[in-house]
Protein backbone atom coordinates (compact mmCIF):
# COMPACT_ATOMS: atom_id res chain seq x y z
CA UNK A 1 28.13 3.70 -5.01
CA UNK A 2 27.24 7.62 -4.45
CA UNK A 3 23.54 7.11 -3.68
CA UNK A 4 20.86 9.64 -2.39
CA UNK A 5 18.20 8.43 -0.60
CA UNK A 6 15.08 11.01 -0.70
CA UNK A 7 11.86 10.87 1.53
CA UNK A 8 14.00 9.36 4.16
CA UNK A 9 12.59 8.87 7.66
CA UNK A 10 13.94 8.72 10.81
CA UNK A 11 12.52 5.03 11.64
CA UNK A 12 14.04 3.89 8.62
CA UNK A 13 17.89 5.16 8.23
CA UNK A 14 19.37 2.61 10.94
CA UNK A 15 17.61 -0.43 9.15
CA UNK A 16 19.35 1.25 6.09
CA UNK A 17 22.12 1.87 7.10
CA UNK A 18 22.93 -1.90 9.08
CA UNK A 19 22.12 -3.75 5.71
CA UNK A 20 24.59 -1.18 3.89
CA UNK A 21 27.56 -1.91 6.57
CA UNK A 22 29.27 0.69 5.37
CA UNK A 23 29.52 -0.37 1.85
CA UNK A 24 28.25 2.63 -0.38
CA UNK A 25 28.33 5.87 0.53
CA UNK A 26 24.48 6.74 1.38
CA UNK A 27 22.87 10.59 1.97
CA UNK A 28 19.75 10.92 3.45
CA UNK A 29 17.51 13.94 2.85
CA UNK A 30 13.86 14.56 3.73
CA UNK A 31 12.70 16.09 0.58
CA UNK A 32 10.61 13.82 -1.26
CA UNK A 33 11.54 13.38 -5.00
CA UNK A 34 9.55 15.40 -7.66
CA UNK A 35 10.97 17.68 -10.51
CA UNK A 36 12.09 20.67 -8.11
CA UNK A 37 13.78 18.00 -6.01
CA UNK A 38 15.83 16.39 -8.63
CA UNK A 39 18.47 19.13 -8.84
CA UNK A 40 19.58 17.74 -5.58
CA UNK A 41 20.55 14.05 -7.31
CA UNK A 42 22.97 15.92 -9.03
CA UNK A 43 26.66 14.34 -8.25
CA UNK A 44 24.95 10.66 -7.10
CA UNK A 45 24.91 7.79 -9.61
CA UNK A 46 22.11 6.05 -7.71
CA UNK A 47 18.79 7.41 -6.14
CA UNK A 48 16.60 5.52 -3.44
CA UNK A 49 12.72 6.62 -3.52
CA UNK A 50 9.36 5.69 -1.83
CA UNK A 51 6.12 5.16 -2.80
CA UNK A 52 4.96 8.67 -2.26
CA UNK A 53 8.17 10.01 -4.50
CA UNK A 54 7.28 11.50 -7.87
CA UNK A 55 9.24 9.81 -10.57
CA UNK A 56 7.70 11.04 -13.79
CA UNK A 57 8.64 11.59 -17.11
CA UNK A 58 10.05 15.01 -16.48
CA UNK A 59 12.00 14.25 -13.62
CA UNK A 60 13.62 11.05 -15.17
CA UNK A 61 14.63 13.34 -17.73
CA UNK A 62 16.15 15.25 -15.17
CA UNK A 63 18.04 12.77 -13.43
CA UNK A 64 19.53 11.84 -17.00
CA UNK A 65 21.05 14.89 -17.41
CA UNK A 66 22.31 15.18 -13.33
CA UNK A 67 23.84 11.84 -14.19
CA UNK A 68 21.67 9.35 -12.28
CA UNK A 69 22.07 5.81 -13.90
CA UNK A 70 20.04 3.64 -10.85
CA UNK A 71 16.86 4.54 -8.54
CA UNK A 72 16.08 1.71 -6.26
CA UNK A 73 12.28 2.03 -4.59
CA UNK A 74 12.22 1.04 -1.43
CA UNK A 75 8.98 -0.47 -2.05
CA UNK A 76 7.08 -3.41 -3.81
CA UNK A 77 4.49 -0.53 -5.75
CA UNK A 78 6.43 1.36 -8.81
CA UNK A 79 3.35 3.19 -10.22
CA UNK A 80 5.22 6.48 -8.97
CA UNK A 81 7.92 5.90 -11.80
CA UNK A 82 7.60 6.07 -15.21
CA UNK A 83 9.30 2.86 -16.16
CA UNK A 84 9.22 3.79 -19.68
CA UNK A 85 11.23 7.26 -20.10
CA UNK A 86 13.41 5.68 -17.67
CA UNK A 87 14.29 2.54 -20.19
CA UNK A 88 14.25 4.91 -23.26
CA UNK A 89 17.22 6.66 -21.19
CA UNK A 90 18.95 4.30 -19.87
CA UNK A 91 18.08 4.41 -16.29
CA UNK A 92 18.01 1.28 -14.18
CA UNK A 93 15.48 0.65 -12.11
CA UNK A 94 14.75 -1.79 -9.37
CA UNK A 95 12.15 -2.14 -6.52
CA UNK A 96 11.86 -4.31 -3.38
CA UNK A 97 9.27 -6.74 -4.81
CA UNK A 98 8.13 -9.16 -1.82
CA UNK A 99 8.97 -7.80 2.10
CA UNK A 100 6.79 -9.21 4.45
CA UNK A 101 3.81 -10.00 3.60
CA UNK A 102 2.01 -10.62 7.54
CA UNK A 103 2.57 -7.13 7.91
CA UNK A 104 0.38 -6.38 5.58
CA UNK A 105 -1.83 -8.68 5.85
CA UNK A 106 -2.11 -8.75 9.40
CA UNK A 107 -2.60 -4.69 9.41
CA UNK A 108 -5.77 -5.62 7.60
CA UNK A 109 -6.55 -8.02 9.94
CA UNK A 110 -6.38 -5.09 12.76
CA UNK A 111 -8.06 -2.86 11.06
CA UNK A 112 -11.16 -4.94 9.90
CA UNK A 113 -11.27 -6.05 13.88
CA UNK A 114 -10.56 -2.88 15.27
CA UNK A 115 -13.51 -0.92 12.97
CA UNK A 116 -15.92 -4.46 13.68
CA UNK A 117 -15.71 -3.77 17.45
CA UNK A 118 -15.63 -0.63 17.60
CA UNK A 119 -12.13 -0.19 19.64
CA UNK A 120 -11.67 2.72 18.75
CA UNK A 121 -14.73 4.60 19.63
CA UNK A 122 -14.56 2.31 22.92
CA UNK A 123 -11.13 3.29 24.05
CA UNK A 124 -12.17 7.06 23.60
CA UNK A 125 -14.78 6.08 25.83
CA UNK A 126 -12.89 4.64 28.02
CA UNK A 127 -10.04 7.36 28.51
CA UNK A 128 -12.99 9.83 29.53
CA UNK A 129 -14.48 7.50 32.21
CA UNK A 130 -17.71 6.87 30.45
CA UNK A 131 -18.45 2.77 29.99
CA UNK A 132 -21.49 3.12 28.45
CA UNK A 133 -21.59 0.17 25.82
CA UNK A 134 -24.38 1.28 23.36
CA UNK A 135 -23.80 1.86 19.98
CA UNK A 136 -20.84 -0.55 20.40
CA UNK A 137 -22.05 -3.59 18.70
CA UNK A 138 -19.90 -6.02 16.19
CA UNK A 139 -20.52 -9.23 14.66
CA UNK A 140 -18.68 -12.38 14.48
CA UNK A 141 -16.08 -13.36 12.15
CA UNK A 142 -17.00 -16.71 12.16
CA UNK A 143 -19.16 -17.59 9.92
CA UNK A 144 -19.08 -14.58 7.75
CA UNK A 145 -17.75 -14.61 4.25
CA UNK A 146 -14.83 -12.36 3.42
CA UNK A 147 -14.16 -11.81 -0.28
CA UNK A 148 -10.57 -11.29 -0.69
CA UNK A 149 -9.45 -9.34 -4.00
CA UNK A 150 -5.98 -10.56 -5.19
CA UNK A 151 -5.07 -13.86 -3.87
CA UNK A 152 -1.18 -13.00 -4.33
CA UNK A 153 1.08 -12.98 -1.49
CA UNK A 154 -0.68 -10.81 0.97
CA UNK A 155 -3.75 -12.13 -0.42
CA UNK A 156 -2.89 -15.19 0.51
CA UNK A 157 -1.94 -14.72 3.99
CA UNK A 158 -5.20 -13.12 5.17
CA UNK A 159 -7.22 -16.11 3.50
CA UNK A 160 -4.99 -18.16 6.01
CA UNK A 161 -5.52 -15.56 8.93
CA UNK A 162 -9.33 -15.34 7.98
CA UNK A 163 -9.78 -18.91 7.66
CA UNK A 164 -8.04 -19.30 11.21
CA UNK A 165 -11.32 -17.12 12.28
CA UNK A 166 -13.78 -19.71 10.76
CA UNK A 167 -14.97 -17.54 7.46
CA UNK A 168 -16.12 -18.56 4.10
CA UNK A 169 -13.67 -17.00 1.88
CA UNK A 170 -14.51 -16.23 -1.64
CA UNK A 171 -11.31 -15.12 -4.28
CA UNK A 172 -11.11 -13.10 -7.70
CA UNK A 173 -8.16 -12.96 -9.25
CA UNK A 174 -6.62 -12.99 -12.74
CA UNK A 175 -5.19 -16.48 -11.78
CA UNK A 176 -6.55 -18.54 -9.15
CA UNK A 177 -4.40 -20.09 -6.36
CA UNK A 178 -4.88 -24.18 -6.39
CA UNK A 179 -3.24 -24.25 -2.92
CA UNK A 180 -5.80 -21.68 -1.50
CA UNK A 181 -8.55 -23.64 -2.89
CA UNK A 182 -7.17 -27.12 -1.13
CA UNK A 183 -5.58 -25.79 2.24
CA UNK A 184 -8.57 -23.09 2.97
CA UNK A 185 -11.45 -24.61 0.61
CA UNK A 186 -11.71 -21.07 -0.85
CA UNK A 187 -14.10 -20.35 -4.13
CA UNK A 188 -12.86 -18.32 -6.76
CA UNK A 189 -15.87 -15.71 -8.21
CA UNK A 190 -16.33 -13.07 -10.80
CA UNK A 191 -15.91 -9.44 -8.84
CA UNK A 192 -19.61 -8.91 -9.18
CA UNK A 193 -20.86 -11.89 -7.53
CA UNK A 194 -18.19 -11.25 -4.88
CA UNK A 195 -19.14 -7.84 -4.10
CA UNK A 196 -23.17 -9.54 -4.03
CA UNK A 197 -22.62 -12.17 -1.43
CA UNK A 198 -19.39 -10.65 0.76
CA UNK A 199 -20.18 -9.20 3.97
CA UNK A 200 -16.38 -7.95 4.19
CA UNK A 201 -14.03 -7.18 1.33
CA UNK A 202 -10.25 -7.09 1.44
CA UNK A 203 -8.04 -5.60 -1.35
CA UNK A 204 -4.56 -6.78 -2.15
CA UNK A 205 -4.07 -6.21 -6.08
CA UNK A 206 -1.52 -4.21 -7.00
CA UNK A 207 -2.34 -0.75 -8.70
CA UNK A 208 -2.56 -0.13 -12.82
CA UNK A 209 -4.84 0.90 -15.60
CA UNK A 210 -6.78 -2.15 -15.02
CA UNK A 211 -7.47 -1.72 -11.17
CA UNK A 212 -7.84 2.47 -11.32
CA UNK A 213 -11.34 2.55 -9.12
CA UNK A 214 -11.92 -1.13 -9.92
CA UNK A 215 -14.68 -0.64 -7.17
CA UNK A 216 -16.96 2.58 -8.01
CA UNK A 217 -20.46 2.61 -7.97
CA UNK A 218 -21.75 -0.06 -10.40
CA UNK A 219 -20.21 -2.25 -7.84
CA UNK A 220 -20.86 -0.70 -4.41
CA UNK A 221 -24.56 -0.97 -5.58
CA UNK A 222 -24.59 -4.93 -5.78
CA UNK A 223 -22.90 -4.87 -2.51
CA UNK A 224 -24.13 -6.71 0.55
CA UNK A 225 -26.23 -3.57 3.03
CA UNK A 226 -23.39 -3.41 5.70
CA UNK A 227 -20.42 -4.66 3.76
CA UNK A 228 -16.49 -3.96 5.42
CA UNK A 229 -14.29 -2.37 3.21
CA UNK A 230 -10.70 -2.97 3.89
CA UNK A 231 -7.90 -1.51 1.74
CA UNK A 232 -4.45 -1.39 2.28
CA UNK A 233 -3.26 -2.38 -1.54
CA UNK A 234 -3.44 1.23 -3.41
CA UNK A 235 -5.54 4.28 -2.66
CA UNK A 236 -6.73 4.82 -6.52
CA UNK A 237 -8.00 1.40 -6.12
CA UNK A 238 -11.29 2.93 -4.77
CA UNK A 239 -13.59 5.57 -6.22
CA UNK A 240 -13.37 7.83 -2.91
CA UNK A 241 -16.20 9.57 -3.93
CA UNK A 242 -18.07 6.46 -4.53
CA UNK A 243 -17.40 4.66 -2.04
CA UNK A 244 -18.64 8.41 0.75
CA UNK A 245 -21.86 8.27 -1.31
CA UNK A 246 -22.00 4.35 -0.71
CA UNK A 247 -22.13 5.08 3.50
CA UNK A 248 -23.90 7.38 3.00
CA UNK A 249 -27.01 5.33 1.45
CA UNK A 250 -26.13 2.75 4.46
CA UNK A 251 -24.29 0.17 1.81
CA UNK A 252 -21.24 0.49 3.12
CA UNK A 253 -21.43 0.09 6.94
CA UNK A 254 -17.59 0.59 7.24
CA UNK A 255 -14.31 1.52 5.97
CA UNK A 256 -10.68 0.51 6.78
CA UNK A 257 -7.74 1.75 4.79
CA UNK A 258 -3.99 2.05 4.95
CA UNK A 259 -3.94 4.10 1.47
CA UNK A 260 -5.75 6.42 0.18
CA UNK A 261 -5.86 7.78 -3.71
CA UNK A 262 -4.13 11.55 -3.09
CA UNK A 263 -1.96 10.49 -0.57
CA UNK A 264 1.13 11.78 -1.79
CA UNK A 265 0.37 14.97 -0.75
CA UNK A 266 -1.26 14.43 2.64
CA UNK A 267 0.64 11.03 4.05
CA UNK A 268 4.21 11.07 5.53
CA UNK A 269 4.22 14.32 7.00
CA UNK A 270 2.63 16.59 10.55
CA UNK A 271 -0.36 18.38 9.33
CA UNK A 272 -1.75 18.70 12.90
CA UNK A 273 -0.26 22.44 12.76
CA UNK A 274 -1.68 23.03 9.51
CA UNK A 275 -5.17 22.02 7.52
CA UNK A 276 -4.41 19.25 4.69
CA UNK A 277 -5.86 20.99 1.56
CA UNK A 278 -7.63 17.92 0.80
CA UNK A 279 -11.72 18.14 0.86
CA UNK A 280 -12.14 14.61 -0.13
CA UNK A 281 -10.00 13.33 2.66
CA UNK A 282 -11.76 15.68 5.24
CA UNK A 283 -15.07 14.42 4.18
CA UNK A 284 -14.07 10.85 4.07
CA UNK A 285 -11.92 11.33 7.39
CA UNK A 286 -15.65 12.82 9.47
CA UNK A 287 -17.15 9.82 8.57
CA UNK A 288 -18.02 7.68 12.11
CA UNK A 289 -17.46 4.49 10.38
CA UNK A 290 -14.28 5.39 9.05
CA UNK A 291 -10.80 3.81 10.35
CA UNK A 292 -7.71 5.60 8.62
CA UNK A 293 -3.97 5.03 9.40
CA UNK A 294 -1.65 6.79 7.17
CA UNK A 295 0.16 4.09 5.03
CA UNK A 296 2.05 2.33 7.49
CA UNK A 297 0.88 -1.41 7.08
CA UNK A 298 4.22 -2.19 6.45
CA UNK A 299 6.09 -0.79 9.54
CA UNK A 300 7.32 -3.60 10.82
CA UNK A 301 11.04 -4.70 12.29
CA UNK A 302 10.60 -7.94 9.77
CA UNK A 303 9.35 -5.66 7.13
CA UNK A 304 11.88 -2.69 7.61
CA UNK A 305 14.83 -5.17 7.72
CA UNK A 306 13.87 -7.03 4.48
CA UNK A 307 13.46 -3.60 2.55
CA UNK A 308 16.74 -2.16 3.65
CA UNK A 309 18.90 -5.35 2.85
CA UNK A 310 16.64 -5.56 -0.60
CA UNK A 311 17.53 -2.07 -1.47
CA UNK A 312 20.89 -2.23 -0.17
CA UNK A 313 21.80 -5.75 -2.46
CA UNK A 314 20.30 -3.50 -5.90
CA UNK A 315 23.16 -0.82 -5.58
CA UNK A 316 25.50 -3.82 -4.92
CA UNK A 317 24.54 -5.52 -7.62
CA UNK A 318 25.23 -2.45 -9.97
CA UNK A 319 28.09 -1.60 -8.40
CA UNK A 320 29.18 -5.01 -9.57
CA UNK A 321 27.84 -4.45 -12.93
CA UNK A 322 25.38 -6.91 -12.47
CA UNK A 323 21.67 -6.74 -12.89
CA UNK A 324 19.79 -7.46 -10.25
CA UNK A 325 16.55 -9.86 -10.43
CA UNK A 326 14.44 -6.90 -9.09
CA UNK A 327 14.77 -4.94 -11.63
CA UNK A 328 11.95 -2.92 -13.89
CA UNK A 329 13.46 -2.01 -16.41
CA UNK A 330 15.68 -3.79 -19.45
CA UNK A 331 17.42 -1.72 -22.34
CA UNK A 332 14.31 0.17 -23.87
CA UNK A 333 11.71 -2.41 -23.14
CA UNK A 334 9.64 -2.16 -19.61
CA UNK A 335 9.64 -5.52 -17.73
């Protein structure tokens, strides 16, 4: 199958291309995909996009008439494409819906530590000679409770990692885990009373109408003075400008993320030539107490392996004329 994979990046194409083994006939290009971009589809039957490509109505419509009939994501995340005007025209559509989830979760893991400890801040110190130790000072995991927001996969990875580090672990979910709450005695809570008794916070729901800033004000207020954010779920997950007037008032005592809600037009590319026109992310990026690393949680060898051969068995099973258990999309109706 003719297939044009967009956003492609360098660390990625030889996990791509091993799983493919020379079996369809793949084009890489770094543009990501938007409605400009789909002009260059035209002539491929599939498409391959990330999380940061722009797969709206318009450009489905697009790749309709340029003849695309598959777009595989190479990600678990498909609020990028609009799953609907792709049914409605006939476009397949197919994601990579479970990778690895310790890279994920154990990304969190680093970043909650490494903003806790202040190893950041401490290195810098380091590299310039000066071992001066105050304003330095952490707390213990153990003991602490950690409030973990989606108990799915990744969720339930860094209850098992957190547990390992002697926390109380409180859930919410919209369906609680039975083996969570026997293996790692955790106790399932409404969000509020989460937010009230957590002294860290870890998010791993996906992203959609119902979690759009699921944490914004109403809840930063009933947080715990001092609380740990971590996010590496979705950006939009998290009122940005909440959550910079929550450090502000001292509620928040620190931030983590992986994601972050306009990242599609900052993330992914060199901007230390240029100034990201982005005065949210500059305010939220001069914040001390703020640990960013620009979506790559999932940057892994286990990780990039298991999304390659994932996207790679999609376009075989459509070359077969087969549908493929990953996909989105079914006639006119969205999965």
């Amino acid at each position: 199958m003719k297939t044009l994979i967009y956003s492609a990046k360098d660390f990625e194409i030889p996990y791509l291309e091993e799983a493919n083994n020379k079996t369809h006939h793949l084009t890489f290009i770094k543009d990501s995909l938007s409605s400009e971009s789909a002009i260059k589809a035209v002539g491929f039957e599939a498409i391959s996009i990330f999380s940061a490509d722009e797969a709206c109505f318009l450009t489905i419509e697009k790749l309709k008439d340029f003849g695309v009939k598959h777009i595989t994501l190479r990600s678990v995340g498909h609020d990028n494409v609009n799953l609907r005007a792709a049914s409605r025209v006939g476009i397949k559509v197919a994601n990579v819906p479970a990778y690895s989830p310790y890279a994920i979760a154990e990304h969190a893991t680093s970043l909650l530590l490494a903003l806790n400890r202040r190893i950041i801040e401490s290195n810098k110190r380091v590299k310039q000679f000066n071992f001066d130790l105050n304003n330095l000072i952490g707390f213990d995991l153990n003991n602490k409770t950690i409030g973990i927001i989606g108990t799915g996969r990744i969720g339930s990875v860094m209850t098992k990692i957190m547990s390992g580090f002697g926390c109380h672990i409180l859930g919410y979910d919209i369906k609680e885990n039975e083996d969570l709450i026997k293996e790692y005695d955790m106790k399932y809570v409404s969000l509020k009373t989460l937010c009230q008794q957590a002294d860290i916070i870890s998010i791993h729901v996906p992203y959609n109408a119902e979690t759009h800033y699921l944490i914004d004000e109403d809840l930063i207020e009933d947080m715990k003075p001092g609380v740990l954010i971590i996010n590496t779920a979705r950006g939009a997950i998290l009122n940005t400008e909440d959550i910079i007037t929550g450090m502000k008032k001292g509620i928040i005592g620190g931030l983590g993320i992986d994601v972050y809600e306009n990242e599609e037009n900052i993330f992914f590319k060199d901007h230390s030539q240029d100034f990201p026109g982005d005065d949210l992310f500059i305010k939220l990026n001069a914040l001390p107490n703020v640990l960013i690393t620009g979506h790559h949680a999932f940057l892994t060898h286990e990780a990039l392996t298991q999304i390659a051969k994932t996207t790679i068995y999609n376009l075989n099973c459509w070359a077969k004329g087969k549908a493929t258990e990953n996909e989105l999309t079914n006639g006119e109706d969205v999965i």
